[in-house]
Structures are given as structure tokens and as C-alpha cells.
C-alpha atoms as a PDB file:
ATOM      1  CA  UNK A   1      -4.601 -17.701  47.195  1.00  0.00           C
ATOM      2  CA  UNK A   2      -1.087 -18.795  47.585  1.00  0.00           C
ATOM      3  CA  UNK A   3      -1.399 -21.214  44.442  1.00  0.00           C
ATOM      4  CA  UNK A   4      -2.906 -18.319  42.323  1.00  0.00           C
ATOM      5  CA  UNK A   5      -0.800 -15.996  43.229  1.00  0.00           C
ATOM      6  CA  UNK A   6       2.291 -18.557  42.211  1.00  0.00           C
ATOM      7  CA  UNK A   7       1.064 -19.258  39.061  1.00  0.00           C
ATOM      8  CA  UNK A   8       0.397 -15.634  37.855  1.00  0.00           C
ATOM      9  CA  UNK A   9       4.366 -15.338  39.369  1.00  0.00           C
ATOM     10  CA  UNK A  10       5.485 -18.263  37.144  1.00  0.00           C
ATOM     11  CA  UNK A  11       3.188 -16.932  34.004  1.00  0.00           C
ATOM     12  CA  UNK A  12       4.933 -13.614  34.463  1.00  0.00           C
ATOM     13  CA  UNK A  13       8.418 -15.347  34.161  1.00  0.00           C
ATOM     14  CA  UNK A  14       7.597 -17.500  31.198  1.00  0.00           C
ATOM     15  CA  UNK A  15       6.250 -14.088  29.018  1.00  0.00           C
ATOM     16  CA  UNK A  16       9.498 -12.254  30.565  1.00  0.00           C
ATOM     17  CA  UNK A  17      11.224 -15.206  28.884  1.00  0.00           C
ATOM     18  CA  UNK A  18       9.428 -14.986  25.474  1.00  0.00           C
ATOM     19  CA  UNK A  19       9.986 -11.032  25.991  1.00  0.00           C
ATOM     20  CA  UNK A  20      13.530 -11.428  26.366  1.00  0.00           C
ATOM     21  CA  UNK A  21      14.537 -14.562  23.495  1.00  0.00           C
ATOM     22  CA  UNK A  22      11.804 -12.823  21.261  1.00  0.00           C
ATOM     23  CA  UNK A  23      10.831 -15.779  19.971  1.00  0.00           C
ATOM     24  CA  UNK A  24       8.860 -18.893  22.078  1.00  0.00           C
ATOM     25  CA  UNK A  25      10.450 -22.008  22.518  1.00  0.00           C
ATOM     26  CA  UNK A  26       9.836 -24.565  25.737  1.00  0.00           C
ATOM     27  CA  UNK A  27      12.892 -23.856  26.795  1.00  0.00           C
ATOM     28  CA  UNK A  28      12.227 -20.548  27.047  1.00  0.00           C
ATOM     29  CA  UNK A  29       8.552 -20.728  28.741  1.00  0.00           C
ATOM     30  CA  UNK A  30       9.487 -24.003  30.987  1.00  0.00           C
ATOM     31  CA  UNK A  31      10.833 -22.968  33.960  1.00  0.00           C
ATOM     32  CA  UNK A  32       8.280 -20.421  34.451  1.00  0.00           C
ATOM     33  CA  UNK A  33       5.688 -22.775  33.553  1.00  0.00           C
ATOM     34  CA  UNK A  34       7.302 -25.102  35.802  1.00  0.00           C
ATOM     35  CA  UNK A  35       7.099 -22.671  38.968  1.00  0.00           C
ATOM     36  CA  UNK A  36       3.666 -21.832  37.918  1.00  0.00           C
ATOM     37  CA  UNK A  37       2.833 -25.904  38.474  1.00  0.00           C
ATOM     38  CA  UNK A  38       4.683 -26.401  41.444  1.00  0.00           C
ATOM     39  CA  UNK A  39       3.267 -23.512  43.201  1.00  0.00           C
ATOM     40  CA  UNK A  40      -0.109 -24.135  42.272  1.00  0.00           C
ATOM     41  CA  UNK A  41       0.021 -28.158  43.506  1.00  0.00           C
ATOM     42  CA  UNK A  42       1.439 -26.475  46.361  1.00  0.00           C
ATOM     43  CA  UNK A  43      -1.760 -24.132  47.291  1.00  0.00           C
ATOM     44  CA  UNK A  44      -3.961 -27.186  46.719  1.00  0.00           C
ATOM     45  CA  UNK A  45      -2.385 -29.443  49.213  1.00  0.00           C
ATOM     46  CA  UNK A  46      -2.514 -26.896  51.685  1.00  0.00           C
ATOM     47  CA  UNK A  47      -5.900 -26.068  50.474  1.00  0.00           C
ATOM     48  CA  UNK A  48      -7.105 -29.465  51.112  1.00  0.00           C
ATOM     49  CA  UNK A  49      -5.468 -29.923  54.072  1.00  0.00           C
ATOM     50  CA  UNK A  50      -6.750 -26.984  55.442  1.00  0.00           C
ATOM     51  CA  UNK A  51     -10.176 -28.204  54.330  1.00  0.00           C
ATOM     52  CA  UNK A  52     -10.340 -31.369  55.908  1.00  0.00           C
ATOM     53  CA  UNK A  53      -9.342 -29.455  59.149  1.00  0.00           C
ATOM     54  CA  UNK A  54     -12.478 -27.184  58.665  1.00  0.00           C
ATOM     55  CA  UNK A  55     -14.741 -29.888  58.279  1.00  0.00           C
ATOM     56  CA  UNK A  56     -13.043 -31.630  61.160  1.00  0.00           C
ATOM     57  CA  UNK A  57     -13.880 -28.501  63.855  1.00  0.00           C
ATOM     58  CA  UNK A  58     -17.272 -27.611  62.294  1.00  0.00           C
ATOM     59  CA  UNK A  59     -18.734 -31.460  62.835  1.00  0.00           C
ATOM     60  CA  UNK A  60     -17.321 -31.176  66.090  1.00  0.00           C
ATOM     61  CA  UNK A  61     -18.458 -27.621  66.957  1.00  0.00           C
ATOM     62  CA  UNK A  62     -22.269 -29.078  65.782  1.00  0.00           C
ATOM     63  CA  UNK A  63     -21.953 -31.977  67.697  1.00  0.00           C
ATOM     64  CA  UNK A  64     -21.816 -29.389  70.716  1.00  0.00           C
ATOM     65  CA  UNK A  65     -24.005 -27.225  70.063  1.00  0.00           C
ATOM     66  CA  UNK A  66     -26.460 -30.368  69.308  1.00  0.00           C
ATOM     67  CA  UNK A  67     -25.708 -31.416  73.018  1.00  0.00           C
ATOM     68  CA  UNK A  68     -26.434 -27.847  74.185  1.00  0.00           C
ATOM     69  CA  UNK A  69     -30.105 -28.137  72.914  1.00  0.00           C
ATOM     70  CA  UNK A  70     -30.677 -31.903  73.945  1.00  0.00           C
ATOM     71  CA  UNK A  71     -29.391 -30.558  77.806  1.00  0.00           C
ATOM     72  CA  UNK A  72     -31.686 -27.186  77.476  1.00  0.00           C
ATOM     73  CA  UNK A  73     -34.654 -29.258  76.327  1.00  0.00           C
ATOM     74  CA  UNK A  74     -34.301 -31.852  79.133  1.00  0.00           C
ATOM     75  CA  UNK A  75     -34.161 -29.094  81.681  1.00  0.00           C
ATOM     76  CA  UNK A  76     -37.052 -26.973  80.570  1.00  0.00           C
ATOM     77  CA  UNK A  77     -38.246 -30.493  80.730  1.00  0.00           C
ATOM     78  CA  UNK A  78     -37.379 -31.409  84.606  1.00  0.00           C
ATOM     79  CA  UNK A  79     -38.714 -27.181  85.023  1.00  0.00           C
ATOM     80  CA  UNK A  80     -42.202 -28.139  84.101  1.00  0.00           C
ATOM     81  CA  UNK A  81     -42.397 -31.242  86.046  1.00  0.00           C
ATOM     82  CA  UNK A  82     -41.326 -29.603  88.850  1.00  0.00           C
ATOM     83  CA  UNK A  83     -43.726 -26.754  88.679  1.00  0.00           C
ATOM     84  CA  UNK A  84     -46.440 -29.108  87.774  1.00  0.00           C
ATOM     85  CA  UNK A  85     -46.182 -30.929  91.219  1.00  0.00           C
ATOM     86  CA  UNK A  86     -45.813 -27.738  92.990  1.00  0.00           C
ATOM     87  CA  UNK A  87     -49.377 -26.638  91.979  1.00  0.00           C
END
């Protein structure tokens, strides 16, 4: 949302610089242009980043829960061996 938000920023300053020259030229549109790049690489780096992290804790957070049900199922296991023996 960063990104986005940058780039409307930078498209904002390029049309206040066509606004103000009244007339386009790059000149006029590139530094607004140019924040409207830089802030936008910016969001996706974190964005990917960020990502990677995500994928990262929910693989590990699966991996418990996985472990969780193979431990539950071998002690409902062990529960009905026992009570069979008892009978």
C-alpha cells in the first residue's frame, strides 16, 4: 500500500508540474514520475520480502499443527489398546 500510495504522490507532482509550466515536457513530468518509480520498486521489495516471510511462518505453523494430529492420533491410538486389554 506503501508503493501505491507513492506513486499516486509522484503522479500528483508530475500533473502539479504540467499545471504549473502549462505545457508538458519530461522535464516537467520527470521528477514526479521519477518518485512515482522509486516508491513503487520500493513497496515491492518490501512486499516480497514480507512475502517470503509469510510463507516462511505458515509452512512452519503447518508443520506443527501436522505434528499435533500425528501425536493425537497415536494417543487415541495407545487409549484403545489400553482399554482393549482392560476388558
Amino acid at each position: 500500500m506503501l508503493g501505491f500510495m507513492g506513486t499516486v504522490i509522484g503522479m500528483i507532482d508530475a500533473f502539479d508540474s504540467i499545471q504549473a509550466m502549462g505545457d508538458v515536457s519530461a522535464t516537467a513530468v520527470a521528477g514526479g514520475i521519477k518518485v512515482a518509480l522509486i516508491t513503487t520498486v520500493s513497496g515491492l521489495i518490501v512486499a516480497i520480502i514480507l512475502q517470503v516471510f509469510y510463507n516462511y511462518l505458515v509452512s512452519k505453523i503447518d508443520s506443527i499443527v501436522n505434528s499435533m494430529e500425528d501425536a493425537s492420533i497415536s494417543l487415541m491410538d495407545i487409549l484403545v489398546k489400553y482399554n482393549m486389554k482392560n476388558k
